[in-house]
C-alpha atoms as a PDB file:
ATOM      1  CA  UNK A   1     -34.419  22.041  -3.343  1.00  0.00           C
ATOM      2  CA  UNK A   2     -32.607  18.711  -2.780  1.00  0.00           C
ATOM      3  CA  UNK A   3     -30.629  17.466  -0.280  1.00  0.00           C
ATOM      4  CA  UNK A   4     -30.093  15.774   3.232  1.00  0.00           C
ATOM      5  CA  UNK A   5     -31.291  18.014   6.069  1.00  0.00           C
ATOM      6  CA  UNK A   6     -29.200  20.188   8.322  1.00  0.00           C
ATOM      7  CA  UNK A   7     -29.553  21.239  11.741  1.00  0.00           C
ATOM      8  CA  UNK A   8     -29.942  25.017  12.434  1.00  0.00           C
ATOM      9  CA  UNK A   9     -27.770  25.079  15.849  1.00  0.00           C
ATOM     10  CA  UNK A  10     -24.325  23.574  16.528  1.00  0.00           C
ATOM     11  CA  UNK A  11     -24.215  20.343  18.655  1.00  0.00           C
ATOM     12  CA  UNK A  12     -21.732  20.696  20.653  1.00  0.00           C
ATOM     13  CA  UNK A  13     -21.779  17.622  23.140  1.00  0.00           C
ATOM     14  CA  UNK A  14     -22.180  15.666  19.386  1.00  0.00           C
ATOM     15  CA  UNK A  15     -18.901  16.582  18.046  1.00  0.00           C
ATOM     16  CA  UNK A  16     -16.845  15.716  21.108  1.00  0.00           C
ATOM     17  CA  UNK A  17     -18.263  12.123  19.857  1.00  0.00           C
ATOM     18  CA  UNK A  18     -17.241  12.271  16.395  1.00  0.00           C
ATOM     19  CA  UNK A  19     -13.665  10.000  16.175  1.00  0.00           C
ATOM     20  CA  UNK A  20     -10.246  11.855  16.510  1.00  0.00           C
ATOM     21  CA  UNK A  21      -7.187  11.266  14.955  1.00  0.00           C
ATOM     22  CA  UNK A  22      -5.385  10.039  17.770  1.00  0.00           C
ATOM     23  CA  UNK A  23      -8.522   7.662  19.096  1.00  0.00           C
ATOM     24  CA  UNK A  24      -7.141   4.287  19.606  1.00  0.00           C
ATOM     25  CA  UNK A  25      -8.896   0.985  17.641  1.00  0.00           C
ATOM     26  CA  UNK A  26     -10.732   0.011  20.248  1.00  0.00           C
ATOM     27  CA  UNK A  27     -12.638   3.464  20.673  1.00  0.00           C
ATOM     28  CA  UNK A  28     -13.029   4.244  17.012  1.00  0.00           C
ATOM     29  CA  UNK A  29     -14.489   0.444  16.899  1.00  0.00           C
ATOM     30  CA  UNK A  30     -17.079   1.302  19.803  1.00  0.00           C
ATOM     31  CA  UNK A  31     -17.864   5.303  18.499  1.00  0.00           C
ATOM     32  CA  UNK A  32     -18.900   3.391  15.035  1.00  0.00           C
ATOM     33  CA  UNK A  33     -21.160   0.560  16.229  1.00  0.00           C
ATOM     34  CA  UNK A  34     -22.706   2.345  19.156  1.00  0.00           C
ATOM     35  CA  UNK A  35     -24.505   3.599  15.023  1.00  0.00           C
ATOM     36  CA  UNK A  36     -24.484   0.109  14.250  1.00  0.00           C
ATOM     37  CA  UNK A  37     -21.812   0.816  11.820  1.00  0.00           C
ATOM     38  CA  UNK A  38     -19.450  -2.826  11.847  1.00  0.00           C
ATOM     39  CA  UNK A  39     -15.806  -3.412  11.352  1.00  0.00           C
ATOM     40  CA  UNK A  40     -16.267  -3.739   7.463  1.00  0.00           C
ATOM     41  CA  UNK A  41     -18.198  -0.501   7.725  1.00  0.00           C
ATOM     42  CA  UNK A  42     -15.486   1.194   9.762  1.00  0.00           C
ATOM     43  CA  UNK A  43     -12.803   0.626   8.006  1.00  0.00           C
ATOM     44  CA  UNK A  44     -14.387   1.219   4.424  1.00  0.00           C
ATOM     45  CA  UNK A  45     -15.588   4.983   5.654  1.00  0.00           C
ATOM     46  CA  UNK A  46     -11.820   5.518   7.304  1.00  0.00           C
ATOM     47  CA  UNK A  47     -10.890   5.419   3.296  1.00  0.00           C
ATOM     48  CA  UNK A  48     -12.196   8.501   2.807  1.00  0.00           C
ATOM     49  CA  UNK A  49      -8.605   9.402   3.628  1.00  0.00           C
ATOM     50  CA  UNK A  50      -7.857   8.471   0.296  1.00  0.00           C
ATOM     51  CA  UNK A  51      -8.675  12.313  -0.468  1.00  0.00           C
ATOM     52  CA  UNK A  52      -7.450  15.366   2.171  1.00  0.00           C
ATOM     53  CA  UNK A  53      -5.171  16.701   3.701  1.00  0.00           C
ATOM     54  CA  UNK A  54      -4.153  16.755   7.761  1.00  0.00           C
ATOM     55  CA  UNK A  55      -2.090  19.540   9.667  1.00  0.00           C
ATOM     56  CA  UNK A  56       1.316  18.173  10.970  1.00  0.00           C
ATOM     57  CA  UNK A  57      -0.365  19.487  14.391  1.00  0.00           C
ATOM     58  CA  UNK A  58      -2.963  16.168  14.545  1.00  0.00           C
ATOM     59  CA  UNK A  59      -0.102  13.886  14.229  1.00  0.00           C
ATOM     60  CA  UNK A  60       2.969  15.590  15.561  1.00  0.00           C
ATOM     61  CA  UNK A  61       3.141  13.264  18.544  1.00  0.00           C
ATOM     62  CA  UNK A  62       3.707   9.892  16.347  1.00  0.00           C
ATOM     63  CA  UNK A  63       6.457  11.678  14.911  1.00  0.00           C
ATOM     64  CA  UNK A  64       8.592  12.557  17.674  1.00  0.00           C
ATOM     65  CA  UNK A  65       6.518  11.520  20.775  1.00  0.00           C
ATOM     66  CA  UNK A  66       4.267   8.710  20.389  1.00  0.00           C
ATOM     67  CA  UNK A  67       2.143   7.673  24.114  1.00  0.00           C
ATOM     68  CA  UNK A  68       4.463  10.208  25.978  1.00  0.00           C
ATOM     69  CA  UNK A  69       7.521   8.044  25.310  1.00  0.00           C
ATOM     70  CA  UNK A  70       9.864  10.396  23.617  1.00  0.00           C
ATOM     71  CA  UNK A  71      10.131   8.135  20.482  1.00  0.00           C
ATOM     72  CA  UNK A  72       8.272   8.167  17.563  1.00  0.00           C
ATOM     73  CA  UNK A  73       5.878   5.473  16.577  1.00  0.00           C
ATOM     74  CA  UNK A  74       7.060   2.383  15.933  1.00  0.00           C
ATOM     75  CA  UNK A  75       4.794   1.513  13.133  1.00  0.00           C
ATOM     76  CA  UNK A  76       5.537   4.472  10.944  1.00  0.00           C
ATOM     77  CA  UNK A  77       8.163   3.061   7.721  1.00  0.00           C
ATOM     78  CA  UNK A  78      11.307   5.218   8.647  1.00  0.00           C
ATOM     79  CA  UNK A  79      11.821   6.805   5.425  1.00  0.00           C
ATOM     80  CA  UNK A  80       8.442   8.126   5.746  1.00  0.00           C
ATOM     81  CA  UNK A  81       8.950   9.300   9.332  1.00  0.00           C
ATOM     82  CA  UNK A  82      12.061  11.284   7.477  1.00  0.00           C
ATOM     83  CA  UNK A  83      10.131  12.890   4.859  1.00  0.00           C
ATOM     84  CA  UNK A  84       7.043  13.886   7.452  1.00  0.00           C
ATOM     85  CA  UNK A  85       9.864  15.095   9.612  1.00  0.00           C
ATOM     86  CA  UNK A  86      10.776  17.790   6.613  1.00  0.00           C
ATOM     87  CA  UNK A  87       7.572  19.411   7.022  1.00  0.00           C
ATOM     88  CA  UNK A  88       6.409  18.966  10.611  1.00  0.00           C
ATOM     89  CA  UNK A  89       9.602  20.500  13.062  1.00  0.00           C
ATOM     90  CA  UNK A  90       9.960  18.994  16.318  1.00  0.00           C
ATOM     91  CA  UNK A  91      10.075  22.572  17.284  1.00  0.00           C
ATOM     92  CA  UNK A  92       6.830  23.563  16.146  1.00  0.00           C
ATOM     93  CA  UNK A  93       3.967  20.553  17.517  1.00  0.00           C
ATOM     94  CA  UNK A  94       1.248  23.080  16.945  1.00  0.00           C
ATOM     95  CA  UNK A  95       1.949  23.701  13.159  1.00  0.00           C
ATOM     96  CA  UNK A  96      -0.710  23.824  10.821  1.00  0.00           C
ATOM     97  CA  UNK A  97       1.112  22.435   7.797  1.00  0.00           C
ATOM     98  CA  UNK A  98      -0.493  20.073   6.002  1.00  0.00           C
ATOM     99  CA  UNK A  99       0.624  17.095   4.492  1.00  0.00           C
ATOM    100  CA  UNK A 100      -1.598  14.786   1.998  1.00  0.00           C
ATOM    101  CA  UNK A 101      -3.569  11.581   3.910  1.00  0.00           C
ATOM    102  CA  UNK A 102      -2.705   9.736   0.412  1.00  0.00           C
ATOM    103  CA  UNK A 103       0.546  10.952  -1.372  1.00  0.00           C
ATOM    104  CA  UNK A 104       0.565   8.583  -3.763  1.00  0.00           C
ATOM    105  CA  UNK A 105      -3.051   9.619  -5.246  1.00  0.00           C
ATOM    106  CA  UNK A 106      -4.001  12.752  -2.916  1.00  0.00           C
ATOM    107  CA  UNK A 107      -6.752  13.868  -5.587  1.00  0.00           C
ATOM    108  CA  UNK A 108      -8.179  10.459  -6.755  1.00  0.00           C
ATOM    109  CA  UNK A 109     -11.074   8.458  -4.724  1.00  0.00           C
ATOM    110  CA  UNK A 110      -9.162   4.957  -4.915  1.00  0.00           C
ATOM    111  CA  UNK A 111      -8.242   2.035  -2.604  1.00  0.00           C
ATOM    112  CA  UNK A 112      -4.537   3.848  -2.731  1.00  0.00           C
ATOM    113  CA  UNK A 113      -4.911   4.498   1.301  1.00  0.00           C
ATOM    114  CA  UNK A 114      -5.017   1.203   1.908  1.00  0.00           C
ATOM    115  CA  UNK A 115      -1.660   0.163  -0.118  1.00  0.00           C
ATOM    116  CA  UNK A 116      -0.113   3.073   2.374  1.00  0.00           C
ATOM    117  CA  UNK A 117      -1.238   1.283   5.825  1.00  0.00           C
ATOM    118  CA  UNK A 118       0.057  -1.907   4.424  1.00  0.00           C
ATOM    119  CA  UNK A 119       3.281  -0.367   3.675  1.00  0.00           C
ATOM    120  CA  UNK A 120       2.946   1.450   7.507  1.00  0.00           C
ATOM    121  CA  UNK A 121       2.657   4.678   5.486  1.00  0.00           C
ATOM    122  CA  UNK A 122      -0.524   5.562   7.258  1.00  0.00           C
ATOM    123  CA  UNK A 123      -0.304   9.477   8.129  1.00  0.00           C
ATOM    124  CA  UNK A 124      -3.007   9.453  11.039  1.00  0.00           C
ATOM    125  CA  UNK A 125      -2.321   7.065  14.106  1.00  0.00           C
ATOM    126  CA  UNK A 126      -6.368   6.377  13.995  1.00  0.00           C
ATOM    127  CA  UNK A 127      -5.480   5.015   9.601  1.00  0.00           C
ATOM    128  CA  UNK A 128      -2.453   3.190  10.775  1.00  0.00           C
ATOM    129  CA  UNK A 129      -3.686   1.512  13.867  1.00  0.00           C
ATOM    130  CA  UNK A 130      -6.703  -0.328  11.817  1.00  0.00           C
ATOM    131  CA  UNK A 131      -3.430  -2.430  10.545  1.00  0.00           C
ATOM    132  CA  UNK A 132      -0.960  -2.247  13.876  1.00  0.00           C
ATOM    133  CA  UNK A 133      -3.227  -1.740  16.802  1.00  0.00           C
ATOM    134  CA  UNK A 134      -1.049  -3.040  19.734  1.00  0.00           C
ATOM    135  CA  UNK A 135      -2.482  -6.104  21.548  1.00  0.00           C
ATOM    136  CA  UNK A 136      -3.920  -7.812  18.237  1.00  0.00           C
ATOM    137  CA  UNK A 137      -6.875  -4.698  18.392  1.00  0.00           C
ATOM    138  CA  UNK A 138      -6.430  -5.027  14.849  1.00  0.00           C
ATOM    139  CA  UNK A 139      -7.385  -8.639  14.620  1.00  0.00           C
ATOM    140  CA  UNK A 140     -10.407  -7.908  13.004  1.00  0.00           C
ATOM    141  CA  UNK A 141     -10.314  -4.787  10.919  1.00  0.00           C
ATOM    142  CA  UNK A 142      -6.580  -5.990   9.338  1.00  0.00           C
ATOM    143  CA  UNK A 143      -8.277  -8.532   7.113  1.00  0.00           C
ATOM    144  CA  UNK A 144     -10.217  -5.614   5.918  1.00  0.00           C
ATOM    145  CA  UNK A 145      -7.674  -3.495   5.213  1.00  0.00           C
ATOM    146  CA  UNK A 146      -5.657  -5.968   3.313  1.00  0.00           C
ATOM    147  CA  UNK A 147      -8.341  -6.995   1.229  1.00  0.00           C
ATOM    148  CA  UNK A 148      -9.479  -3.396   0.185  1.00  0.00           C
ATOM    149  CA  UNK A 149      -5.702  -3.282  -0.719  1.00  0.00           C
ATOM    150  CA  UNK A 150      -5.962  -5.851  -3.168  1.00  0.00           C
ATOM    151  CA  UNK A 151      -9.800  -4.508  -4.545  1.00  0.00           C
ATOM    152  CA  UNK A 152     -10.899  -1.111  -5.161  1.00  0.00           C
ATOM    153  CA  UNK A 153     -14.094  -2.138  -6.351  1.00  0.00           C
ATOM    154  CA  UNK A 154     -14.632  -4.128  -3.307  1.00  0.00           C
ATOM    155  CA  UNK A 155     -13.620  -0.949  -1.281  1.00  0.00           C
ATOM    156  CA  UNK A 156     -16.091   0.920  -3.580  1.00  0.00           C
ATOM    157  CA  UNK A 157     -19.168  -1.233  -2.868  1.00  0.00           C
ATOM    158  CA  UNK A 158     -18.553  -1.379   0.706  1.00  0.00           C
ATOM    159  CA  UNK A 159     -17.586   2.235   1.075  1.00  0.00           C
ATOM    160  CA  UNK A 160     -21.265   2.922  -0.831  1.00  0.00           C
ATOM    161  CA  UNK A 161     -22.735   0.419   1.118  1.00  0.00           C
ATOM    162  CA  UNK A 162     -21.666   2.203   4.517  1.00  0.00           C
ATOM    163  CA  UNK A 163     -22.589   5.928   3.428  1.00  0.00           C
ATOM    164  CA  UNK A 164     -25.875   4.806   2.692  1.00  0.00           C
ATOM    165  CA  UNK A 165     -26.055   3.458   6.404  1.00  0.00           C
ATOM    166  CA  UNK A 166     -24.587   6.627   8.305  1.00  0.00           C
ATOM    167  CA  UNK A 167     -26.803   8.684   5.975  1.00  0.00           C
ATOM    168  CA  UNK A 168     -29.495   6.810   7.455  1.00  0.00           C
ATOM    169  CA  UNK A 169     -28.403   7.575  11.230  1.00  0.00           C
ATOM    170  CA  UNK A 170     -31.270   9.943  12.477  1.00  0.00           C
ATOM    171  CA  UNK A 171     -32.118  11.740   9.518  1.00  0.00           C
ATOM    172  CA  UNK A 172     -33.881  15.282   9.709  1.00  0.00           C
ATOM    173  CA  UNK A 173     -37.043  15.148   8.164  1.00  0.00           C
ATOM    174  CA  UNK A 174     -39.960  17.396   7.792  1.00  0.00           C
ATOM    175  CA  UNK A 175     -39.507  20.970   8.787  1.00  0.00           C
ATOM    176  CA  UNK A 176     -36.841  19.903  11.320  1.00  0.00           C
ATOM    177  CA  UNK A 177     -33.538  21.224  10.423  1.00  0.00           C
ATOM    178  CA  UNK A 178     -33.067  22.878   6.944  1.00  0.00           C
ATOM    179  CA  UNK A 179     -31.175  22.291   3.354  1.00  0.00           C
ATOM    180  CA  UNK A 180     -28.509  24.115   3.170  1.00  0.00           C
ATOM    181  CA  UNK A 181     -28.080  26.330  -0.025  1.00  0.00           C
ATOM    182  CA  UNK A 182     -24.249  26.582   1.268  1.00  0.00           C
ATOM    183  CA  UNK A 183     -23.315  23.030   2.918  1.00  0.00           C
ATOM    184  CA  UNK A 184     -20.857  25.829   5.087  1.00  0.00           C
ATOM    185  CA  UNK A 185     -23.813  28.618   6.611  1.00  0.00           C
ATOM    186  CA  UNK A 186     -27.093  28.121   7.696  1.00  0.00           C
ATOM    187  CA  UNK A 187     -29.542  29.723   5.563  1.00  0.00           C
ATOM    188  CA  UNK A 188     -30.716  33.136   5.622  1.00  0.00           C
ATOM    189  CA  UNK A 189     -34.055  34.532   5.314  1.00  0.00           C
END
């Protein structure tokens, strides 16, 4: 069997690690290169979002309550903010509705996701802020962003370029861990 090796047991204190939707630049920055994973690294494996789907309940609060202020986020295009509003009720901040990270292309692996961040169409505060980060966070990631825009294959190679590096963050090896025959279960027996 082939195949990257899987841990048997849930790691529990791990995944309170992994990045959040609502993590601001500056953590999502330091969560990535405590794995040595840099800014150009960062920001090509946040275009992942180019394919998925997120329930209205992860960004609810940029919609109608952005840092507790009773407004939504500033950096969301208003006719956007509309549309998301359709689907995600201020009456209902726990809905599990989803809504596509990439409307234009929600299906296709393309640099689509980045055209939406420069257009402040981002759907996750954590997408939008590697463009708007308050306090010029976003001074370094930005450039990124824009150029990916402008080249998919750039934003191809450097996407490839950092899977091959988190794929190389601590890999099982041996008879640690286990291939999965079902990437969802352990195996049995």
């Amino acid at each position: 069997m082939l195949g990257r090796r899987d841990g048997t047991a849930a790691n529990f204190e791990g995944a309170r690690d992994l990045p959040g939707p609502t993590d601001d630049l500056d953590l999502l920055r330091r969560k990535f290169s405590e794995f040595n994973l840099d800014d150009t690294d960062f920001v090509a494996l946040q275009g992942a979002h180019t394919i998925g789907r997120a329930q209205c309940r992860f960004f609810h609060d940029r919609l109608y309550n952005i840092s507790g202020t009773e407004q939504p986020d500033q950096t969301l295009d208003m006719a956007y903010l509309n549309e998301l509003r359709q689907s995600c009720p201020a009456s209902d901040p726990e809905s599990a509705a989803l809504r596509n990270l990439d409307p234009p292309t929600p299906d296709a692996f393309d640099n689509s996701f980045y055209g939406n961040l420069l257009r402040n169409r981002g759907l996750l505060q954590s997408d939008q802020g590697m463009l708007s980060a308050p306090g010029g966070a976003a001074s370094t990631t930005a450039p990124i962003v824009v150029r990916f825009a402008g080249s998919q294959d750039d934003f191809f190679r450097s996407f490839a370029t950092a899977m091959v590096k988190m794929g190389n963050i601590s890999p099982l090896t041996g008879s640690m861990g286990e291939i999965r025959r079902n990437c969802r279960v352990v195996n049995r027996g």
